[in-house]
N, C-alpha and C. Protein backbone atom coordinates (compact mmCIF):
# COMPACT_ATOMS: atom_id res chain seq x y z
N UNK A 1 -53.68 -23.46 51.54
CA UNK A 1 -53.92 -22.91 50.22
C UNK A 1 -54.85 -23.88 49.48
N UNK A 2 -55.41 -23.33 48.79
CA UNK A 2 -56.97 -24.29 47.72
C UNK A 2 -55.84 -25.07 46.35
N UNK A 3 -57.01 -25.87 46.37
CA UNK A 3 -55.58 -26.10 45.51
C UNK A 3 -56.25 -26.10 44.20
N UNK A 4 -57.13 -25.28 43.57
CA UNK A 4 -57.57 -24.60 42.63
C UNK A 4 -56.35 -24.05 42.33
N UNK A 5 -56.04 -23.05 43.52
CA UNK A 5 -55.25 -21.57 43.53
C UNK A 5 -53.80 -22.46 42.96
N UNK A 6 -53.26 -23.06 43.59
CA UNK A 6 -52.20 -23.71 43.18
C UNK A 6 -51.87 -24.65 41.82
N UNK A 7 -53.22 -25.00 41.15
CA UNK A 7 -52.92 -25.42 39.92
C UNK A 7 -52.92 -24.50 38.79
N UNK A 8 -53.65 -23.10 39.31
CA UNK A 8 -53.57 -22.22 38.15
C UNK A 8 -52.32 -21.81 37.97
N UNK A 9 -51.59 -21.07 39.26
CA UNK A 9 -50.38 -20.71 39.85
C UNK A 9 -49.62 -21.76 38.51
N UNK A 10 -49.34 -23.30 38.96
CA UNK A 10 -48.43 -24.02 38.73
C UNK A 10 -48.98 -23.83 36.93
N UNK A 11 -50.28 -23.76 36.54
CA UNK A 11 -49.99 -23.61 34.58
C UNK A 11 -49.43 -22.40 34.01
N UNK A 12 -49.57 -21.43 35.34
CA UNK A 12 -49.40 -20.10 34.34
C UNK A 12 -47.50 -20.07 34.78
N UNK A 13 -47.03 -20.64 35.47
CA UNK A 13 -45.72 -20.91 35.79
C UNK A 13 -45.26 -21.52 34.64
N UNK A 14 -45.73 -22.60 34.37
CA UNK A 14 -45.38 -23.63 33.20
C UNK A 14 -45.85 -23.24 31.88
N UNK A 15 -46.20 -22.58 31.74
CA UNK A 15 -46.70 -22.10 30.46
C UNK A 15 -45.63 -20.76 29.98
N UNK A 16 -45.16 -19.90 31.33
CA UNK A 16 -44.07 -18.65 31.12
C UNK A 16 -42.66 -20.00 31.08
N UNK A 17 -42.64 -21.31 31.52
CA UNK A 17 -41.27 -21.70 30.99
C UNK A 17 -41.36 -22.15 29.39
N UNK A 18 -42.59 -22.70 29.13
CA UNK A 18 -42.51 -23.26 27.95
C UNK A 18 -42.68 -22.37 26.82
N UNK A 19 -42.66 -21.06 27.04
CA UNK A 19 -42.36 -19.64 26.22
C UNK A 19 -41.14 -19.45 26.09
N UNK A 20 -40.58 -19.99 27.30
CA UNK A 20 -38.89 -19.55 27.46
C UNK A 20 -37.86 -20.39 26.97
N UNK A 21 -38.75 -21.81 27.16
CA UNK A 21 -37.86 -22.83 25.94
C UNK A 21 -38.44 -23.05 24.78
N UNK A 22 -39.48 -22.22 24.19
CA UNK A 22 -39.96 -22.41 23.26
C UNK A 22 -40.50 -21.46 22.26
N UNK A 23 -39.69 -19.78 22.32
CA UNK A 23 -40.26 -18.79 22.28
C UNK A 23 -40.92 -18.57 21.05
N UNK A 24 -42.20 -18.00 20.99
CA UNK A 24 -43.08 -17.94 19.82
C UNK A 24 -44.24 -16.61 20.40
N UNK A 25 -43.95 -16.61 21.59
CA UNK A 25 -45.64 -15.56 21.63
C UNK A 25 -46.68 -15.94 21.72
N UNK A 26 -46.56 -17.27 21.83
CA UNK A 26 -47.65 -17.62 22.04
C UNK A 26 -48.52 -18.52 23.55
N UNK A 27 -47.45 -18.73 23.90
CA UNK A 27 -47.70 -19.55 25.45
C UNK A 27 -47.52 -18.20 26.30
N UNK A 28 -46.87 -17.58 25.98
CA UNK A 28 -46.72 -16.14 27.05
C UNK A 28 -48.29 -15.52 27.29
N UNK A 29 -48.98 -16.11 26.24
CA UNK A 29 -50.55 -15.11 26.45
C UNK A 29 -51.26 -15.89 27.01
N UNK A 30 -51.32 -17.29 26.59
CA UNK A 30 -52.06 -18.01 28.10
C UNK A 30 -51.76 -18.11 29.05
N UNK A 31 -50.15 -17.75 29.09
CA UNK A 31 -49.57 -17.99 31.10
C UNK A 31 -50.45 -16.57 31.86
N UNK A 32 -50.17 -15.85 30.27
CA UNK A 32 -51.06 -14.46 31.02
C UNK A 32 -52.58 -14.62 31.23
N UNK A 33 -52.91 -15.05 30.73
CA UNK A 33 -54.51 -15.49 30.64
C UNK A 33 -54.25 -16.51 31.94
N UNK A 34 -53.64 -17.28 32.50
CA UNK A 34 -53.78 -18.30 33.36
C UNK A 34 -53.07 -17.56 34.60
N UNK A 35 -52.59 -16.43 34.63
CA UNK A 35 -52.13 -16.22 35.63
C UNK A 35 -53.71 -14.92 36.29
N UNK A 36 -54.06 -15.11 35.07
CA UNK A 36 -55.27 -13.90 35.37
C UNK A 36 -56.17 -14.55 35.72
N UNK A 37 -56.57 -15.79 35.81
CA UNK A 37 -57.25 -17.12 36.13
C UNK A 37 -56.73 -17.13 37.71
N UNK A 38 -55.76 -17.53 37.75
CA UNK A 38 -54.93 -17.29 39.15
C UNK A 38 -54.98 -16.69 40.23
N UNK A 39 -55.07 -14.98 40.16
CA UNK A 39 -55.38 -13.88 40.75
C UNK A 39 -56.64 -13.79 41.04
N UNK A 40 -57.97 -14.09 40.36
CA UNK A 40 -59.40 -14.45 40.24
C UNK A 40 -59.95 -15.41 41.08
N UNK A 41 -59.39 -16.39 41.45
CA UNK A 41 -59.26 -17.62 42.06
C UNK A 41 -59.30 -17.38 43.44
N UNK A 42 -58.05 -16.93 43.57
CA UNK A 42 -57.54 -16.25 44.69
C UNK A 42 -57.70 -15.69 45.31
N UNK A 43 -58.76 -14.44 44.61
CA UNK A 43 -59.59 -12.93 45.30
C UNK A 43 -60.37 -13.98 45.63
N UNK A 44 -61.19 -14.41 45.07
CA UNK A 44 -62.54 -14.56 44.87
C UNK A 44 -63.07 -16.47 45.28
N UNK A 45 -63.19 -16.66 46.55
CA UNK A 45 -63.51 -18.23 46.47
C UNK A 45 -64.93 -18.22 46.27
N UNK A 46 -64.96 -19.80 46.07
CA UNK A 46 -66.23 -20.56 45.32
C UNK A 46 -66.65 -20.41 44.23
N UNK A 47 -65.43 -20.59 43.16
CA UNK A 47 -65.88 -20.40 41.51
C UNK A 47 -65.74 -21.76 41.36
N UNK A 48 -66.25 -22.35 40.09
CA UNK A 48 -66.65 -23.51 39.92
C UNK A 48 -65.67 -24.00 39.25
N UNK A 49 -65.20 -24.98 38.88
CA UNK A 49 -64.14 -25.06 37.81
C UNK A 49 -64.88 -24.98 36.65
N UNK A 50 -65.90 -25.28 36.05
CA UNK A 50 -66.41 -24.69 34.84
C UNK A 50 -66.41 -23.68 34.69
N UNK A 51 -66.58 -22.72 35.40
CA UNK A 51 -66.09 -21.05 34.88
C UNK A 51 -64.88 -20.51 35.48
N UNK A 52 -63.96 -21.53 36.23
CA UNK A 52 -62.41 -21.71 35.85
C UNK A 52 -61.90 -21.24 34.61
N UNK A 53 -62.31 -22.49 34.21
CA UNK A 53 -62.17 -23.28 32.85
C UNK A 53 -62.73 -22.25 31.53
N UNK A 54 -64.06 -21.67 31.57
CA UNK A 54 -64.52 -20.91 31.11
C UNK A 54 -63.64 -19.41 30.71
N UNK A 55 -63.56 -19.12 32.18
CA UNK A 55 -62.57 -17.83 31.69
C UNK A 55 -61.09 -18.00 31.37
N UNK A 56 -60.43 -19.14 31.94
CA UNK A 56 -59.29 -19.24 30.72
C UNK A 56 -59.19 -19.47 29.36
N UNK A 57 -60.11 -20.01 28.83
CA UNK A 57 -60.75 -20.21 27.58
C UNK A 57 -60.92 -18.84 27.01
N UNK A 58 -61.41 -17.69 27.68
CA UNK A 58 -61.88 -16.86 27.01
C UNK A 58 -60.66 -15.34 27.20
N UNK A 59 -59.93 -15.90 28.10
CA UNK A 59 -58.88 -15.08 28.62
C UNK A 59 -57.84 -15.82 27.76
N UNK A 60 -57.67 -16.45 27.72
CA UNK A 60 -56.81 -16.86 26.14
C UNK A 60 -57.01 -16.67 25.07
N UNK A 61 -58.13 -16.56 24.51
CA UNK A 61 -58.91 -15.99 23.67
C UNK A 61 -58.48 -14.88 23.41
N UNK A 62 -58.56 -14.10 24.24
CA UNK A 62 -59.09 -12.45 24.17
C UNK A 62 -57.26 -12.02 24.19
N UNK A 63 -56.30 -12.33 24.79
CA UNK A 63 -55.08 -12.09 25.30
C UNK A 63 -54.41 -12.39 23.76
N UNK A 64 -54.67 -13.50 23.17
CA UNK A 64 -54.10 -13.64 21.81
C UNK A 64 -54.66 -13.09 20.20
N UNK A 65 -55.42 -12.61 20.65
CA UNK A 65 -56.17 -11.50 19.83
C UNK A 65 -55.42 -10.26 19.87
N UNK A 66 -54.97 -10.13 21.15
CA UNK A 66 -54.94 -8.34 21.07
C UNK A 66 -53.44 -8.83 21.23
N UNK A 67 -52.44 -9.66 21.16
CA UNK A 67 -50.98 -10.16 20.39
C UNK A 67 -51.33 -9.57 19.35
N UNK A 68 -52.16 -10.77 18.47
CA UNK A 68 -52.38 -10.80 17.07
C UNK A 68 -52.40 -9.38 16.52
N UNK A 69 -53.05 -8.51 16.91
CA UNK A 69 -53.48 -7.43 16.60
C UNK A 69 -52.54 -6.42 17.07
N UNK A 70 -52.58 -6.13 17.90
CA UNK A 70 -51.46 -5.15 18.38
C UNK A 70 -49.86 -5.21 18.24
N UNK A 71 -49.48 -6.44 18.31
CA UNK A 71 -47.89 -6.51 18.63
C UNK A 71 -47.60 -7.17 17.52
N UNK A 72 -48.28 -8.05 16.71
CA UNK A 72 -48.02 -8.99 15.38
C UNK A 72 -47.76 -8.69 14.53
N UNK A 73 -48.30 -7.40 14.09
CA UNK A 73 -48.61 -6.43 12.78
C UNK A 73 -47.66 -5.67 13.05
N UNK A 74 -47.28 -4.88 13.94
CA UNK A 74 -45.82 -4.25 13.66
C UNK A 74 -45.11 -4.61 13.32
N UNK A 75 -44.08 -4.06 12.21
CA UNK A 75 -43.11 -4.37 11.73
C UNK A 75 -41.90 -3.98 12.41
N UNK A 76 -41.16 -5.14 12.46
CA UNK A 76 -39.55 -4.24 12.85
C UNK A 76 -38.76 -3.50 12.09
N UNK A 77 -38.76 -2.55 12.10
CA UNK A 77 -37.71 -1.99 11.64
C UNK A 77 -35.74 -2.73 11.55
N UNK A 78 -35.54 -2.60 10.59
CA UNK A 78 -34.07 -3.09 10.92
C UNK A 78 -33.25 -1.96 10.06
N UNK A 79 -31.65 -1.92 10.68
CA UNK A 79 -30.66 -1.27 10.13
C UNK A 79 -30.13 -2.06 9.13
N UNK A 80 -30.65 -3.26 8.54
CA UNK A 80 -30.14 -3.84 7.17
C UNK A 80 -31.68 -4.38 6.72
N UNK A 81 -31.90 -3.92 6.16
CA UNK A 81 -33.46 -3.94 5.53
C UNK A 81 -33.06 -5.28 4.72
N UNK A 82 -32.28 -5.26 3.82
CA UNK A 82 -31.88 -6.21 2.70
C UNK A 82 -31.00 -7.26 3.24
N UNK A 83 -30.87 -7.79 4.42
CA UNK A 83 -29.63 -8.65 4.74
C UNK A 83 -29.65 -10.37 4.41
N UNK A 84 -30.97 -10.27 4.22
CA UNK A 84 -31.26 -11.90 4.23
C UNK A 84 -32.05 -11.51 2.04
N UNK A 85 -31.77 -11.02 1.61
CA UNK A 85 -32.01 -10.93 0.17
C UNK A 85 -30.79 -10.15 -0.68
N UNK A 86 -30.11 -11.66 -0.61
CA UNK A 86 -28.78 -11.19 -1.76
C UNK A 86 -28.97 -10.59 -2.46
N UNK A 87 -29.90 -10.94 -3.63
CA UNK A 87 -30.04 -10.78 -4.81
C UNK A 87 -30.37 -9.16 -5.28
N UNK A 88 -31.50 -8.58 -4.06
CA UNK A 88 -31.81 -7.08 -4.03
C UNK A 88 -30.90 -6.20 -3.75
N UNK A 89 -29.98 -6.71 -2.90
CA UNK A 89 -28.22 -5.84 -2.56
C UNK A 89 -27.99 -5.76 -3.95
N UNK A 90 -28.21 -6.33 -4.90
CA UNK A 90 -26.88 -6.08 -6.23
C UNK A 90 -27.56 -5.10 -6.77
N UNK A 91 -28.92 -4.25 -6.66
CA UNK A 91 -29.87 -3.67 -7.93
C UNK A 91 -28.63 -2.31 -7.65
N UNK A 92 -28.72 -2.05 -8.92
CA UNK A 92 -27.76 -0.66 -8.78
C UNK A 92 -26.40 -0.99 -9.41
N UNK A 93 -25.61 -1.88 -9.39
CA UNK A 93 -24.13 -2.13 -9.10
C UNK A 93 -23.73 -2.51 -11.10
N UNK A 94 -22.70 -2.51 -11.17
CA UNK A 94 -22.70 -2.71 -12.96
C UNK A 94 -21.47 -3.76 -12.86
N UNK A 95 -22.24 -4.58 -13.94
CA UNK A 95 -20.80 -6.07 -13.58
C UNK A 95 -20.67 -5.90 -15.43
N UNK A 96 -20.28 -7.20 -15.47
CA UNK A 96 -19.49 -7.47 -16.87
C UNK A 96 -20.07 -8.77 -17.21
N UNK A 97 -20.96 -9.09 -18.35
CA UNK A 97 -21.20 -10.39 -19.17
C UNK A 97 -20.36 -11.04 -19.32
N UNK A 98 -20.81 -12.21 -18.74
CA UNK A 98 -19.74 -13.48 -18.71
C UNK A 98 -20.25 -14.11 -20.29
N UNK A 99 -21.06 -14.24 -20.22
CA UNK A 99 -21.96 -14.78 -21.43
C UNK A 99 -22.74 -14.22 -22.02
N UNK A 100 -22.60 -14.21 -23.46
CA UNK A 100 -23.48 -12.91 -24.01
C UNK A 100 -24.93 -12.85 -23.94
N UNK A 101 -25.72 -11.84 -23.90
CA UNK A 101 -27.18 -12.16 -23.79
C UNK A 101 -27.92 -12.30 -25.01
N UNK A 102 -28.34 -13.00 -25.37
CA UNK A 102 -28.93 -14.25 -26.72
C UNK A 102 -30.61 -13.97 -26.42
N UNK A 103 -31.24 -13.67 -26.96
CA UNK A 103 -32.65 -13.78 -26.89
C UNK A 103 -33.22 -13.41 -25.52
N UNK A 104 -32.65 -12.35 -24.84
CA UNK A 104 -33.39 -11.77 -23.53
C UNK A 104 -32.11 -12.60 -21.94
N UNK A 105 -31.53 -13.40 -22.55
CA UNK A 105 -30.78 -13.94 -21.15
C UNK A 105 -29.41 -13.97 -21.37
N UNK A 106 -28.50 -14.13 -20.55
CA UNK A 106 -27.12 -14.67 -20.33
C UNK A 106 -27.11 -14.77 -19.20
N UNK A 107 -25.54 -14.43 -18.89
CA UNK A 107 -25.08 -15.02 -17.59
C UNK A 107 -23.54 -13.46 -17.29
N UNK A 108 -23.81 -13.34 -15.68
CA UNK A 108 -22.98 -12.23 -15.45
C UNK A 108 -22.57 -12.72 -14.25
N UNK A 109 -21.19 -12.35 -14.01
CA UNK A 109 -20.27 -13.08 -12.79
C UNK A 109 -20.34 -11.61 -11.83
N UNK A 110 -21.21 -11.67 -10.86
CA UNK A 110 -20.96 -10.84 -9.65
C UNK A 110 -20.17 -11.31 -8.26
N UNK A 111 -19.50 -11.12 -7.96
CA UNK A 111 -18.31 -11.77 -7.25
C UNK A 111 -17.86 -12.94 -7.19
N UNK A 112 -18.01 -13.63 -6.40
CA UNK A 112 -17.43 -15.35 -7.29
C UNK A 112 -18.76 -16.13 -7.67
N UNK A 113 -19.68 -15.35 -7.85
CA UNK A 113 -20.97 -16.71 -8.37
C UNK A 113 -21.04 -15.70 -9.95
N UNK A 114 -21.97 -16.83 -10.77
CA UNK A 114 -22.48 -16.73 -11.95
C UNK A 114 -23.95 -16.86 -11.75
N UNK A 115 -24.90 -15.15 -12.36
CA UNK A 115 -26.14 -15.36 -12.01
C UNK A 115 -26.65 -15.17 -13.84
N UNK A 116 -27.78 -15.46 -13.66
CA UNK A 116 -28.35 -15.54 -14.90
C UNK A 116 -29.31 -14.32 -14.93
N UNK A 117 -29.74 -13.01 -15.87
CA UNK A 117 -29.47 -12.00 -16.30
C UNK A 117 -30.44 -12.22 -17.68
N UNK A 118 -31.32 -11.06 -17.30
CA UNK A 118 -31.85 -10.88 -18.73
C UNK A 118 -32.10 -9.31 -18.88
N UNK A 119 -32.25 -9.06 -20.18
CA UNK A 119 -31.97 -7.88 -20.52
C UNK A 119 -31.82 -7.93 -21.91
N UNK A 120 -31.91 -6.91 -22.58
CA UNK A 120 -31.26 -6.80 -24.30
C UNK A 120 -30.45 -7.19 -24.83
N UNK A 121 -30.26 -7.90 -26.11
CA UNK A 121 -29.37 -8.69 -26.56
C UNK A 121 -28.09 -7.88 -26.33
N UNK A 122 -26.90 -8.25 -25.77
CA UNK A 122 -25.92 -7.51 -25.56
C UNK A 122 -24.46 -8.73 -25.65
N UNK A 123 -23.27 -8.25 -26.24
CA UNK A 123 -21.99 -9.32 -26.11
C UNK A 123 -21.36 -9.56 -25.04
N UNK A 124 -21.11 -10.51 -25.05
CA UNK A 124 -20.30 -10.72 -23.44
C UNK A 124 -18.93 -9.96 -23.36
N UNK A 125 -18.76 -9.75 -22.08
CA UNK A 125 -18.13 -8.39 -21.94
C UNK A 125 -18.25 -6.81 -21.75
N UNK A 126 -19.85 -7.21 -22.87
CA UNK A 126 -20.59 -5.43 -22.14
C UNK A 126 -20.67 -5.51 -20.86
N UNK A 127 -21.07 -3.59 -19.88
CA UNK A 127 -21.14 -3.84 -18.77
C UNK A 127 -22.63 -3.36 -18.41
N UNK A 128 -23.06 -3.98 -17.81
CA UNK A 128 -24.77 -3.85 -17.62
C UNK A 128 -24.86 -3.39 -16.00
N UNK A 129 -26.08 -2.75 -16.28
CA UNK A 129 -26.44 -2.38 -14.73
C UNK A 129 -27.70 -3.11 -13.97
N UNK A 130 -27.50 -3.63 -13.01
CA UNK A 130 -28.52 -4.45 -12.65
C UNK A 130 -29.36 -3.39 -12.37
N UNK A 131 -30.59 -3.35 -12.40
CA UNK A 131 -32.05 -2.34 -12.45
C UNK A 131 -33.37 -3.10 -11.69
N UNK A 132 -33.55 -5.05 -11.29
CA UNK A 132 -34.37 -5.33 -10.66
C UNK A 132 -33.93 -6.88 -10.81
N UNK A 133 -34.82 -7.55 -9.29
CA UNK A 133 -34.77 -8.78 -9.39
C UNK A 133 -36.31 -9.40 -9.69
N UNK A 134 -35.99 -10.49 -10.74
CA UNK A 134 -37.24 -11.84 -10.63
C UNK A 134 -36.91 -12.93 -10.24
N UNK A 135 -37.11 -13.55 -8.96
CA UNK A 135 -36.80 -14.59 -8.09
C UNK A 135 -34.92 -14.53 -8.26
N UNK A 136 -34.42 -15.57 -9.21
CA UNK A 136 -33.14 -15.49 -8.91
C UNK A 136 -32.69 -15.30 -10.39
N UNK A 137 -33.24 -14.20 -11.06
CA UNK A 137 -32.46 -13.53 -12.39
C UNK A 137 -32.75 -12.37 -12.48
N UNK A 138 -31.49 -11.70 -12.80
CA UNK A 138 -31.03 -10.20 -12.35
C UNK A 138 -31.97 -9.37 -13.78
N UNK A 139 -32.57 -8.46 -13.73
CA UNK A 139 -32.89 -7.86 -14.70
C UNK A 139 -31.53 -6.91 -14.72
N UNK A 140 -31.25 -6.41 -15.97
CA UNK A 140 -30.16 -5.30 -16.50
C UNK A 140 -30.70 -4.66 -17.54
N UNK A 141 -30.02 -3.53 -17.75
CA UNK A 141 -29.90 -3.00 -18.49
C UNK A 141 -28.34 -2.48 -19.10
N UNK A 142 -27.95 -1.75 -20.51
CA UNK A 142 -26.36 -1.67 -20.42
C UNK A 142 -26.54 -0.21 -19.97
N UNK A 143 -25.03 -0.30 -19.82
CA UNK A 143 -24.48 0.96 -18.87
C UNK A 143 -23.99 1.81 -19.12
C-alpha cells in the first residue's frame, strides 16, 4: 500500500474520532473532505502531494460551506419551544403584587422567586397579568 493512501486513510479516521470526542460539525466535514482525498489517491496514482494538499484544502472548503448552508440554518424544531426561557413561560399567567407598583415598577412573587414588574401604578395585592418580557422584568398589566 502507498503510503500517501494510508496517511489520508489514517486523517480522515482521526478526524471522524475527533468529531466523536469533540462533537461540533465541524471535523466531520474534513474527515469527509479527507476521506474524499483518500478514495482519489487510491483510484488514481501519481498525484503530487501539492494537489493532495490542494484538494483537501478545497474539499474542506467546499464540504463546510454546504454544512454551513444547508444543515446550519435549519432550525430544530422542539416540543418545548420555551424550556430554557423562564421568564416567557409566565406571559399569560396572573400573580399578586408583592410590592406596590410606584412610578411604572414593583415587585410580584411568582412561585417562590420575587421578579420585578412594571406596569401602571397599581397597590400591592392587585392581581396583574403578565402580557411580555424585557430581559428579566415582567411587563403587566391588571386583571
Amino acid at each position: 500500500m502507498r503510503w500517501e493512501v494510508v496517511i489520508w486513510a489514517a486523517l480522515a479516521v482521526t478526524l471522524f474520532a475527533a468529531e466523536a470526542l469533540a462533537p461540533g460539525a465541524f471535523m466531520l466535514w474534513m474527515g469527509i473532505a479527507a476521506a474524499a482525498v483518500f478514495l482519489t489517491v487510491w483510484a488514481f496514482e501519481g498525484m503530487t502531494v501539492l494537489a493532495q494538499i490542494i484538494l483537501f484544502v478545497v474539499l474542506s472548503f467546499v464540504s463546510i460551506q454546504v454544512y454551513r448552508t444547508w444543515f446550519r440554518k435549519r432550525g430544530r424544531q422542539s416540543d418545548q419551544p420555551m424550556l430554557n426561557r423562564r421568564a416567557e413561560q409566565l406571559v399569560g399567567r396572573v400573580v399578586e403584587l408583592e410590592q406596590a407598583i410606584v412610578d411604572g415598577h414593583g415587585r410580584a412573587k411568582v412561585g417562590d422567586a420575587l421578579w420585578v414588574v412594571a406596569g401602571p401604578d397599581l397597590p400591592a395585592g392587585s392581581r396583574v397579568r403578565i402580557i411580555a418580557v424585557d430581559g428579566m422584568t415582567l411587563k403587566v398589566q391588571q386583571a
